[in-house]
Structure formats: structure tokens, C-alpha cells
C-alpha atoms as a PDB file:
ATOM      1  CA  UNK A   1      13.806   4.774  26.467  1.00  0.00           C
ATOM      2  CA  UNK A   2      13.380   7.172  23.755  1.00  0.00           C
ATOM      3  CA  UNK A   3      13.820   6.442  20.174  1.00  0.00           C
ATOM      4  CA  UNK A   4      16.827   8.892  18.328  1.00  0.00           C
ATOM      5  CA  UNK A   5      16.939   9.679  14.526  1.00  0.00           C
ATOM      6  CA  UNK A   6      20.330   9.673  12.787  1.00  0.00           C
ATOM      7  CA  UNK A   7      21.953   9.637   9.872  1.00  0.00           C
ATOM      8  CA  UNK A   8      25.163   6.878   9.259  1.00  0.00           C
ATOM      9  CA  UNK A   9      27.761   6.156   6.919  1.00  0.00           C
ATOM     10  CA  UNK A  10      27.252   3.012   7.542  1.00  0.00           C
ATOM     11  CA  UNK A  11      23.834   3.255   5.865  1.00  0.00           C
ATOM     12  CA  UNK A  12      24.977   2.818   2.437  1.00  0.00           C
ATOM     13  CA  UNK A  13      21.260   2.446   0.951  1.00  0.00           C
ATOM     14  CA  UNK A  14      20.670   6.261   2.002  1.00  0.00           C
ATOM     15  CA  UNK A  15      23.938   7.981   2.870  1.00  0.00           C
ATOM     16  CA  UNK A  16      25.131  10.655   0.191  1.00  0.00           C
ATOM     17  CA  UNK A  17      28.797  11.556   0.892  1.00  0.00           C
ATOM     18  CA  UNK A  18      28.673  14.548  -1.493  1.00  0.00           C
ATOM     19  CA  UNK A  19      25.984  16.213   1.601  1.00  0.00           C
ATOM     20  CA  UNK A  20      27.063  13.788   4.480  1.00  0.00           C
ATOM     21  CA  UNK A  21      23.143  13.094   4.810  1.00  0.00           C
ATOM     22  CA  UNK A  22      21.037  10.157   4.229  1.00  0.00           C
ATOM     23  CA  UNK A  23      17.557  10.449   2.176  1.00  0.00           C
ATOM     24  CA  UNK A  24      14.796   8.173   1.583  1.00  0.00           C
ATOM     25  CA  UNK A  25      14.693   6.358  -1.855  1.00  0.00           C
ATOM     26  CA  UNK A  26      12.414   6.467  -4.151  1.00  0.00           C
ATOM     27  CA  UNK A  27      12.617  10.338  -3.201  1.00  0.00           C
ATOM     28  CA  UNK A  28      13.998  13.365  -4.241  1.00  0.00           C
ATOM     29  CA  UNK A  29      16.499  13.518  -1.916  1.00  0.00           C
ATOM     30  CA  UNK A  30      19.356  15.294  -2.987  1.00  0.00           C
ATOM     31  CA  UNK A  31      19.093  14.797  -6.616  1.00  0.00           C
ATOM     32  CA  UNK A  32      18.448  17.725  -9.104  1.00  0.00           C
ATOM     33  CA  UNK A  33      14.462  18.260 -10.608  1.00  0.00           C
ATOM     34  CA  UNK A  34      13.293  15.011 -12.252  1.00  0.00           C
ATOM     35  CA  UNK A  35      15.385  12.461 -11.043  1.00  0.00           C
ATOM     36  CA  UNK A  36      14.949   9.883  -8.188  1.00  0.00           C
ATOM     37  CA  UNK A  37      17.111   8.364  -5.317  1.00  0.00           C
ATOM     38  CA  UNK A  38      17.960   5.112  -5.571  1.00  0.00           C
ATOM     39  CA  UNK A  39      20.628   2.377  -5.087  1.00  0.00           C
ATOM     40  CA  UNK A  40      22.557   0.260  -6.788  1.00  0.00           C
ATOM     41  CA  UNK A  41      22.779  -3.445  -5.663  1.00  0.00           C
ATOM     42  CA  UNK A  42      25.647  -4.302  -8.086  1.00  0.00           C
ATOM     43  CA  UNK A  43      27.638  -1.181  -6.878  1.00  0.00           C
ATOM     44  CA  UNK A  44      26.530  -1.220  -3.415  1.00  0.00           C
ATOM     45  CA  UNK A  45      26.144   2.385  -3.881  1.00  0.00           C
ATOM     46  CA  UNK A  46      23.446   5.153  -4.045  1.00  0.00           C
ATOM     47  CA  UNK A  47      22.544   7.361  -7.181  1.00  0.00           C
ATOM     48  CA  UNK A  48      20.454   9.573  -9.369  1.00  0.00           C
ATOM     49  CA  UNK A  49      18.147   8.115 -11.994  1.00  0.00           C
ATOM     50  CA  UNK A  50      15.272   9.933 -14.237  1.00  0.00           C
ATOM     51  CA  UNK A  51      12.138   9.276 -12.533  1.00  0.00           C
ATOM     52  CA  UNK A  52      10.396   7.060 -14.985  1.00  0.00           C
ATOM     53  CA  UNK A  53       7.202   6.523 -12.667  1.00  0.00           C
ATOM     54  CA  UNK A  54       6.363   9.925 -13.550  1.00  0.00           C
ATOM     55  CA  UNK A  55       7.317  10.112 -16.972  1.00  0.00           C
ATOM     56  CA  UNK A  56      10.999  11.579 -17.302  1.00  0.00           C
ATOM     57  CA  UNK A  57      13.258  10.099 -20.040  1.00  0.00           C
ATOM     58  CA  UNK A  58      16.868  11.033 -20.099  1.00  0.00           C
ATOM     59  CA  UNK A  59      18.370  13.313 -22.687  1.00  0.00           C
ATOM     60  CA  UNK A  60      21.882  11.763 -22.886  1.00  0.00           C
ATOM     61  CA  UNK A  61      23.575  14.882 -24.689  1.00  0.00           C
ATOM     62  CA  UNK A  62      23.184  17.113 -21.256  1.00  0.00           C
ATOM     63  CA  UNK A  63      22.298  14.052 -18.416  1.00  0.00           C
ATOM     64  CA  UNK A  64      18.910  15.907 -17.983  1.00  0.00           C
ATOM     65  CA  UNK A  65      15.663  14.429 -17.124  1.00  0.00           C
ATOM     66  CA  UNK A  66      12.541  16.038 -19.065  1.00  0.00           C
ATOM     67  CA  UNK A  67       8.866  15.212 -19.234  1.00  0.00           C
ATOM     68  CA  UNK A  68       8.208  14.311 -22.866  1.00  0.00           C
ATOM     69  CA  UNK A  69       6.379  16.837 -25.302  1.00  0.00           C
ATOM     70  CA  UNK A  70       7.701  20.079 -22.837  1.00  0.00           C
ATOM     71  CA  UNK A  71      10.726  22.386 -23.565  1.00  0.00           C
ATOM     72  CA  UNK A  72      13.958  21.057 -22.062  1.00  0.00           C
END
């Protein structure tokens, strides 16, 4: 028996409607430059958060994630 990769919808920790994929957290996946996937436990849902781990802040004016001390 061979194993099979897939993607579900029943995979709420890593399914993104918006693509109809799933991604691994803590990665990119299908969230813009420096921002994170991750998921919600209150929500039950997945999102986009700055990726503090490697320094981005949030600029709340535009929702953008910038390295501090560079040009956003």
C-alpha cells in the first residue's frame, strides 16, 4: 500500500479557501512577504500574522509587515 498526499477541507489547521490549498504553518504559505501562516485556536481558523521570529512588526496604517530600521 502506497502512501497518497492530499490536500482537505476538512484540514482546517492548513486549508486556505481563498487558494483551495493547504500549507504548512509556521510557513510562508500563501501569505504576502513578511508574514507567517498560522491558526487560530479561538477562531478555529487559519491566518496571516507578521513574522515576529524574524523580526517584522506590523505597520497598522497599511497591514504591512517590515523589518525595523529598512524603508517600508
Amino acid at each position: 500500500m502506497k502512501g497518497v498526499c492530499s490536500c482537505s477541507r476538512d484540514l482546517t489547521t492548513n486549508y486556505w479557501p481563498k487558494t483551495d490549498l493547504c500549507y504548512e504553518l509556521g510557513t510562508v504559505g500563501p501569505c504576502p512577504p513578511g508574514h507567517v501562516f498560522r491558526f487560530n485556536d479561538t477562531s478555529r481558523k487559519p491566518f496571516c500574522a507578521c513574522d515576529e521570529t524574524n523580526g517584522f512588526i506590523l505597520w497598522q496604517e497599511s497591514g504591512t509587515c517590515y523589518n525595523p530600521m529598512t524603508q517600508g
